[in-house]
C-alpha atoms as a PDB file:
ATOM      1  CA  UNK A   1     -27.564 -20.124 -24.958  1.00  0.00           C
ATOM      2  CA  UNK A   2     -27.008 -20.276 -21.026  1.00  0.00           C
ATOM      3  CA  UNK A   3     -28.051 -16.367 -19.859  1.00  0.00           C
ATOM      4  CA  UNK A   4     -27.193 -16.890 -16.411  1.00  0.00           C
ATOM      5  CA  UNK A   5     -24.527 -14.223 -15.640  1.00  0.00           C
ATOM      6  CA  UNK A   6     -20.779 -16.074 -15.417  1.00  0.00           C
ATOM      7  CA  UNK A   7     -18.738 -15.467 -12.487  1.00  0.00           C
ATOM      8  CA  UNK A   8     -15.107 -14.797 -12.337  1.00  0.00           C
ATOM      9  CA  UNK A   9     -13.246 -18.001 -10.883  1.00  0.00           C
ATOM     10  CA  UNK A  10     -12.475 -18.700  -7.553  1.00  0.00           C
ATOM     11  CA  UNK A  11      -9.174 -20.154  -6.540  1.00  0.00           C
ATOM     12  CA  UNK A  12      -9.163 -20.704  -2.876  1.00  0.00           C
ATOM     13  CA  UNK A  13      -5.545 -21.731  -2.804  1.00  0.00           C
ATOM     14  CA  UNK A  14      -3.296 -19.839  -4.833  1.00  0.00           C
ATOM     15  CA  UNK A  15      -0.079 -20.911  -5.867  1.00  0.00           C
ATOM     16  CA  UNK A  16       2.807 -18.567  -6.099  1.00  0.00           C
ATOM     17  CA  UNK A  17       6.994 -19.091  -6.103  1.00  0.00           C
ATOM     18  CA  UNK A  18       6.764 -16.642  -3.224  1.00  0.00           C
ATOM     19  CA  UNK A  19       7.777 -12.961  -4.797  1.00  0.00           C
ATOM     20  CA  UNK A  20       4.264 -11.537  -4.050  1.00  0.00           C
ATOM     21  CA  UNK A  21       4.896 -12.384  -0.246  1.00  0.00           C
ATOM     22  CA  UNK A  22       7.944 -11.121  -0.366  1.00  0.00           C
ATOM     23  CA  UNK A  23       6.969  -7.592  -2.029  1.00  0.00           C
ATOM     24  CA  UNK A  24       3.780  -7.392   0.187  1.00  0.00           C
ATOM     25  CA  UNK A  25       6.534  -7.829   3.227  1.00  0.00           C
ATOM     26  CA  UNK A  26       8.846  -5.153   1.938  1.00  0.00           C
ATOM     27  CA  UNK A  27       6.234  -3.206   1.317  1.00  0.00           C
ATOM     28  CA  UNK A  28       4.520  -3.384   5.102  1.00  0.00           C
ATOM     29  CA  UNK A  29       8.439  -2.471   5.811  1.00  0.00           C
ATOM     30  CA  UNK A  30       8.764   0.380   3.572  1.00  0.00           C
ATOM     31  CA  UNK A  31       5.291   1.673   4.944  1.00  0.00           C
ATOM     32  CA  UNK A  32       6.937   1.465   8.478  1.00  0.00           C
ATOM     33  CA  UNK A  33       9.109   3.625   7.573  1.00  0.00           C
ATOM     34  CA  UNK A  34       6.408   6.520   6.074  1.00  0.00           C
ATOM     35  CA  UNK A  35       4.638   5.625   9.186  1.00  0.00           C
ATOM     36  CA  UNK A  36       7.958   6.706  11.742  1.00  0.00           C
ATOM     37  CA  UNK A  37       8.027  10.076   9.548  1.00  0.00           C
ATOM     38  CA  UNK A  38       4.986  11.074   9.520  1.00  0.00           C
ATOM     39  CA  UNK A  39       4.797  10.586  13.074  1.00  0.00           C
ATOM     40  CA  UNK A  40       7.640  12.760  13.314  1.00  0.00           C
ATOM     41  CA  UNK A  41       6.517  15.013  10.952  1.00  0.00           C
ATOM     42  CA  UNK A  42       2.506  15.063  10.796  1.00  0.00           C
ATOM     43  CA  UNK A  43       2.994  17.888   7.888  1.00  0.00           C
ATOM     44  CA  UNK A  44       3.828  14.704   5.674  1.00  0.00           C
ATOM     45  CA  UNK A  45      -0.053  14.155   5.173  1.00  0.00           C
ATOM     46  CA  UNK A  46      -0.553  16.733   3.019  1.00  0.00           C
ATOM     47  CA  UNK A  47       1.731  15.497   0.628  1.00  0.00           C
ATOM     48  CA  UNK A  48      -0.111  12.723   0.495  1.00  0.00           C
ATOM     49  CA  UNK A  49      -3.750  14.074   0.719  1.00  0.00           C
ATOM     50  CA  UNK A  50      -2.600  16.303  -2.842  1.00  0.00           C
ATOM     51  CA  UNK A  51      -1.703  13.247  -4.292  1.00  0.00           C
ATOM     52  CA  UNK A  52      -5.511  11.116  -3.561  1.00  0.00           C
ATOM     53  CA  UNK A  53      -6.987  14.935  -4.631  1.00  0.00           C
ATOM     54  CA  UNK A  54      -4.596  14.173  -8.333  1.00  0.00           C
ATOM     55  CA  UNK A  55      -6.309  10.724  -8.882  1.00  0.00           C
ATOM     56  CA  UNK A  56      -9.399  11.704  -8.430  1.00  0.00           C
ATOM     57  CA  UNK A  57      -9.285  14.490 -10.534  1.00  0.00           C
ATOM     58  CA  UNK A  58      -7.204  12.512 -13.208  1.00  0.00           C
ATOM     59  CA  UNK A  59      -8.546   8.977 -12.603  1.00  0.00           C
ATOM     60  CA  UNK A  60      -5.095   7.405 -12.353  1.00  0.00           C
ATOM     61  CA  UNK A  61      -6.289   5.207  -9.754  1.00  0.00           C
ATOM     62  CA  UNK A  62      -9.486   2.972  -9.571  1.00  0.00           C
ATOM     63  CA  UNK A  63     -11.955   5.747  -7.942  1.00  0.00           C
ATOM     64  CA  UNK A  64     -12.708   2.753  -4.773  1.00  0.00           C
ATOM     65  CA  UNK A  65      -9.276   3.097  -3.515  1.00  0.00           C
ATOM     66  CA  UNK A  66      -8.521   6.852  -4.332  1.00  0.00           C
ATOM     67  CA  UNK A  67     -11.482   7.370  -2.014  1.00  0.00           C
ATOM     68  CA  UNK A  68     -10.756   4.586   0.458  1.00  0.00           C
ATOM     69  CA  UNK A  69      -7.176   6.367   0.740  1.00  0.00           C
ATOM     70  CA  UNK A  70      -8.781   9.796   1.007  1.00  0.00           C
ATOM     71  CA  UNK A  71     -10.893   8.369   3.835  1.00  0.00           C
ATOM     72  CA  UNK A  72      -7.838   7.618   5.877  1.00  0.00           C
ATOM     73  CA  UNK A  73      -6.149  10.239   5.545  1.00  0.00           C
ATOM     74  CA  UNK A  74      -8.899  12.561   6.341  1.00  0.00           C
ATOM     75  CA  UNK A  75      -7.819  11.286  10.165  1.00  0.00           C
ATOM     76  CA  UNK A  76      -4.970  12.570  12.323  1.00  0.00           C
ATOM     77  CA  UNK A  77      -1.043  11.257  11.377  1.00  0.00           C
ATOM     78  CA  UNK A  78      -0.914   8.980  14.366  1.00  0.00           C
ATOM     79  CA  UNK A  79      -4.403   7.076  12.957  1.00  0.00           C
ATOM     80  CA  UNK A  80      -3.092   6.779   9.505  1.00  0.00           C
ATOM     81  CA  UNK A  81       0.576   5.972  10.596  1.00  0.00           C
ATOM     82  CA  UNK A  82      -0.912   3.112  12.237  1.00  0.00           C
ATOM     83  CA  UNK A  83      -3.415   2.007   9.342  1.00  0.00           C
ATOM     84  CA  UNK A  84       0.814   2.253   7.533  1.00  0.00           C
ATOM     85  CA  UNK A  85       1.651  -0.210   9.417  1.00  0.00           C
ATOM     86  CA  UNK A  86      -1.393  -2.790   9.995  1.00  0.00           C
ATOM     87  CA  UNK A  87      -1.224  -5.729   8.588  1.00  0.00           C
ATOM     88  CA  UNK A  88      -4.707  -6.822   7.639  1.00  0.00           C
ATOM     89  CA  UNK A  89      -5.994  -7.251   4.039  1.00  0.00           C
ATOM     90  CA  UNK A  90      -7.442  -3.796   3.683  1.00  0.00           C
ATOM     91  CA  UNK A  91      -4.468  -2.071   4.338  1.00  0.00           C
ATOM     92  CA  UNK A  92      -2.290  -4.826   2.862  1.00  0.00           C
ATOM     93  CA  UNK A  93      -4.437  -4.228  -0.726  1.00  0.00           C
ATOM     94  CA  UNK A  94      -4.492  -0.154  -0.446  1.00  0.00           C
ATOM     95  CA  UNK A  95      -0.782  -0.355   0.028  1.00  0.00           C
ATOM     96  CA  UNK A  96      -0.536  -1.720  -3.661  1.00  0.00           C
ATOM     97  CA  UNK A  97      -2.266   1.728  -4.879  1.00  0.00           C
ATOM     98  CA  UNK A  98       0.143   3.747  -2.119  1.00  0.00           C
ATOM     99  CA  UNK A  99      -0.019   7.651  -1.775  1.00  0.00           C
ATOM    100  CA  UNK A 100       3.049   7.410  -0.135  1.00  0.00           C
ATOM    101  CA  UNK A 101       4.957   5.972  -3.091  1.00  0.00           C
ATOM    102  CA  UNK A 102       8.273   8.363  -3.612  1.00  0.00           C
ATOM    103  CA  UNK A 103       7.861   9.513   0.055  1.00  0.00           C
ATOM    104  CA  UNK A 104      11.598   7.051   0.436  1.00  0.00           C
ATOM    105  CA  UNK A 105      14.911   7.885  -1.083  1.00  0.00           C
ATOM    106  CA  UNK A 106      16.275   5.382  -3.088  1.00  0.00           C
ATOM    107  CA  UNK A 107      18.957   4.312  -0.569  1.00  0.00           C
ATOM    108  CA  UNK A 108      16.162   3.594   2.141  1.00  0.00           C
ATOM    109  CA  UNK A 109      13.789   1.680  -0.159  1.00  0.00           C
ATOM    110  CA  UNK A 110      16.961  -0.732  -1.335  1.00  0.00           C
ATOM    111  CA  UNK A 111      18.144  -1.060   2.369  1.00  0.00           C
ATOM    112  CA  UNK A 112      14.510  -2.266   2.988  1.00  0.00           C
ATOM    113  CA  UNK A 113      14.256  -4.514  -0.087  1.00  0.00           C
ATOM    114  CA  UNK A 114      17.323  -6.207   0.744  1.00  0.00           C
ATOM    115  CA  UNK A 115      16.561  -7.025   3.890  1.00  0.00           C
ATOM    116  CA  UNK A 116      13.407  -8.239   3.015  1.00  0.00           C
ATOM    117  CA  UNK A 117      14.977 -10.322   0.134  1.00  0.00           C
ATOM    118  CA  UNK A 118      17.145 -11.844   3.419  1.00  0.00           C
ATOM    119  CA  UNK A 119      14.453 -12.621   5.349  1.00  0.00           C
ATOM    120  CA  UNK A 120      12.204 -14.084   2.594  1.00  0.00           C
ATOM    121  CA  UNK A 121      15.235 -15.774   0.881  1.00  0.00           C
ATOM    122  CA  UNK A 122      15.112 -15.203  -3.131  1.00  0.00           C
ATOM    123  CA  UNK A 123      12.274 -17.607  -4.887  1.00  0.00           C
END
């Protein structure tokens, strides 16, 4: 029997009908939003800073990215606003666990997924 420890696979190009780059898109968008409020309205933050404090207490999110998220937000609004709206691959994969999920009314997150569905055109 082999004991060498396996390693998860590597696929170095993945193949996808598109929806995945069209939901990390509309969500960069919807984060644009957050990120004009909370510029607007630092206060916002806190909202969001109860929220990390909930999943670490209650472990609904993987502890790495509750933390990660508490990180940020431990700086001022503009900082964070602008970690919102950057769109690198550490922000792009702490956007999937947001705190900032339900911060949108319904009408402005479907005004943003449509146009997103435009621009990407519908796999």
């Amino acid at each position: 029997m082999d004991s060498a420890p396996r390693q998860a696979p590597c696929y170095t190009a993945p193949v996808t009908d598109g929806r995945h780059t069209v939901a990390e898109d509309t969500s960069l968008e919807l984060h644009r939003v957050v990120a004009e409020r909370l510029r607007a309205d630092p206060s916002l933050i806190e909202r969001a800073r109860r929220r990390v404090d909930e999943w670490l207490r209650d472990g609904t999110v993987v502890r790495p990215y509750a933390l990660a998220w508490r990180e940020i937000l431990s700086g001022p609004a503009g900082e964070v606003a602008g970690f919102l709206e950057d769109p690198g691959d550490r922000a792009r994969q702490l956007r999937q666990t947001s705190p900032f999920a339900g911060f949108l009314d319904p009408r402005t997150r479907w005004a943003v997924w449509r146009q997103a569905r435009r621009r990407g055109g519908r796999p």
